[in-house]
Structure formats: structure tokens, C-alpha cells
Protein backbone atom coordinates (compact mmCIF):
# COMPACT_ATOMS: atom_id res chain seq x y z
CA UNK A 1 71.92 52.68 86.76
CA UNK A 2 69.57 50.49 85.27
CA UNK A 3 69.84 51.78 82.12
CA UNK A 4 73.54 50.88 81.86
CA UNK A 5 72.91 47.30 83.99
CA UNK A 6 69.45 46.55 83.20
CA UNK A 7 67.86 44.54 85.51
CA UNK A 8 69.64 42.37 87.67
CA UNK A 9 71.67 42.03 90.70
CA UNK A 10 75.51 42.81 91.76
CA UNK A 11 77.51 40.07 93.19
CA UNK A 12 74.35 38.07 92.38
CA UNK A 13 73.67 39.92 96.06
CA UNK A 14 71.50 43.17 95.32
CA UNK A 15 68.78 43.29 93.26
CA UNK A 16 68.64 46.30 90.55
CA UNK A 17 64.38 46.69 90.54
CA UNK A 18 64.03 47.68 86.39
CA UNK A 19 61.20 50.13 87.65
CA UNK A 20 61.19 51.16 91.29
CA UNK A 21 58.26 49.44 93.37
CA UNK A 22 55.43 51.54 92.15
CA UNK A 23 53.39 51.41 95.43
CA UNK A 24 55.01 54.58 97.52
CA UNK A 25 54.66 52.73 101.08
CA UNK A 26 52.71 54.50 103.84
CA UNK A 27 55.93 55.59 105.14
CA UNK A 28 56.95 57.88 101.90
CA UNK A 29 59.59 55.22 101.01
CA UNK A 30 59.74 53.90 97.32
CA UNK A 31 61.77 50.67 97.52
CA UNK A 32 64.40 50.77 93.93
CA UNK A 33 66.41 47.48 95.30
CA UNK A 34 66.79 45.01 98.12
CA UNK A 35 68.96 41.81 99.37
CA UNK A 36 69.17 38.11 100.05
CA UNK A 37 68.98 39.26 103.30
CA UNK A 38 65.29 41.16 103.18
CA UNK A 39 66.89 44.47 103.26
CA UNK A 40 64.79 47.11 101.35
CA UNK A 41 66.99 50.11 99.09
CA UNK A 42 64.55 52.50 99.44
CA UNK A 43 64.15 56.50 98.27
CA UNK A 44 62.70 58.82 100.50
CA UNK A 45 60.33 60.60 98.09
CA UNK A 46 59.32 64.11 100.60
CA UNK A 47 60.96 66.47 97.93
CA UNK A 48 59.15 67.14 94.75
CA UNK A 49 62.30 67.02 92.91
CA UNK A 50 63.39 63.03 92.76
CA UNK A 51 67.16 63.54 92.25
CA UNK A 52 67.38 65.07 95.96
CA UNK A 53 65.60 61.95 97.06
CA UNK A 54 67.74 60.04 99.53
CA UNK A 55 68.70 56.63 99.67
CA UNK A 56 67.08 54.86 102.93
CA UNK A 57 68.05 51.16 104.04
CA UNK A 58 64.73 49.45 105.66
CA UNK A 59 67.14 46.67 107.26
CA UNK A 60 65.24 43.05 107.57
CA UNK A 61 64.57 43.92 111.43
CA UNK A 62 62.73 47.24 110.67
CA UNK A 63 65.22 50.13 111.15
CA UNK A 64 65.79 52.87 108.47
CA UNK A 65 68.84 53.84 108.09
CA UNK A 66 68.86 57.33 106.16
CA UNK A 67 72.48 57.81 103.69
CA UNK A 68 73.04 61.81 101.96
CA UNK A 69 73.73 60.15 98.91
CA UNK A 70 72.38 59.76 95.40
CA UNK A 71 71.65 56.13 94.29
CA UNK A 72 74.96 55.56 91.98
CA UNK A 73 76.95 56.77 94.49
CA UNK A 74 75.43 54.57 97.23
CA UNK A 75 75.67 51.50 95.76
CA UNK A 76 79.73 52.27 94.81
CA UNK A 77 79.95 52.73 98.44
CA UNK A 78 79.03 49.16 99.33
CA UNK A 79 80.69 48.06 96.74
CA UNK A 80 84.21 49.31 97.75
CA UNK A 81 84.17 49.91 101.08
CA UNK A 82 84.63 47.14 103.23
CA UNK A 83 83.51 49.36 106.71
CA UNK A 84 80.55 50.76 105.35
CA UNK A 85 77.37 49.44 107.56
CA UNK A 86 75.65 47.51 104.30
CA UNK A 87 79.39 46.74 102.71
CA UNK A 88 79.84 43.92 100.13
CA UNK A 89 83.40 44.80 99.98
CA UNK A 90 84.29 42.25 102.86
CA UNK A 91 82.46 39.52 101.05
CA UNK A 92 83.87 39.58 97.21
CA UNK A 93 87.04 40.42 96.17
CA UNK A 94 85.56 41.43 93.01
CA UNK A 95 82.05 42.52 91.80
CA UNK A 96 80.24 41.09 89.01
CA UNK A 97 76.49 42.03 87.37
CA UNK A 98 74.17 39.09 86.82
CA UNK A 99 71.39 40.29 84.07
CA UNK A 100 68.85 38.75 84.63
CA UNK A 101 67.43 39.41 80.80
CA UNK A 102 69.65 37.94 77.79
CA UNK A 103 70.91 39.92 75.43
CA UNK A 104 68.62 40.10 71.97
């Protein structure tokens, strides 16, 4: 995702981390994104094999919330889906990227 994007955030709402927080946290998570709102986008990084890494939501008052997803398809869920627990789809009507890097 962030080589298509780059770095930046959606709906100037979720920030895209160009290289995932490189400190694994005590608790196996590796953070690749978070909100306005101090929620952490986090993998869970058990499996050797980082593509069957799950996507975990540390929300801003400490629970994880675990997703079966892959990353891509995670953040098209929020995007879309106006019931989905961490939904942007109830807030814009439509979704923008905001690079934070010009163009060279």
C-alpha cells in the first residue's frame, strides 16, 4: 500500500507509516498506521511468515481488537463500510489520500 500511496494519510484521518514502527512492542505488535484519535494499526508478528500477520487495532483506551484480514483489505473495509467498528465510511462521503511528500 505504501508503495502505490506513499506516505501519508486517507481522509487526512489514517496515517500510512512509510516503514512500519521498527520497535516490535513487548506485546508482539508492530504498529504500520494509527489515527487522530490515538488508535494504533498494528500487525501481530507470531508467524514467521509476515503476509499471515494479522491486522490488530490497539484502540486509544487499550483494547486490541484482532481482524482475519490482510492490511489492503482492512483498510478498504473502513473505508466502505459504514458499520464496521473503526468505519470512516459514516464520516466522508468520499475518500481522498493526502501525501505527505511532493512529487519530484
Amino acid at each position: 500500500m505504501v508503495e502505490t500511496f506513499g506516505e501519508g494519510a486517507f481522509d487526512g484521518y489514517l496515517d500510512l507509516n512509510q516503514e512500519p514502527w521498527t520497535q516490535h512492542r513487548d506485546d508482539g505488535l508492530l504498529i504500520w498506521a494509527g489515527t487522530e484519535h490515538e488508535d494504533l494499526y498494528c500487525w501481530r508478528t507470531e508467524d514467521d511468515d509476515p503476509d499471515r500477520w494479522p491486522v490488530v487495532v490497539r484502540s486509544f483506551d487499550g483494547e486490541d481488537v484482532p481482524f482475519a484480514c490482510r492490511t489492503a483489505e482492512f483498510v478498504c473495509r473502513i473505508l466502505t463500510e459504514p458499520h464496521h467498528r473503526f468505519t470512516m465510511a459514516r464520516y466522508f462521503d468520499t475518500h481522498w489520500f493526502m501525501n505527505y511528500r511532493e512529487s519530484v
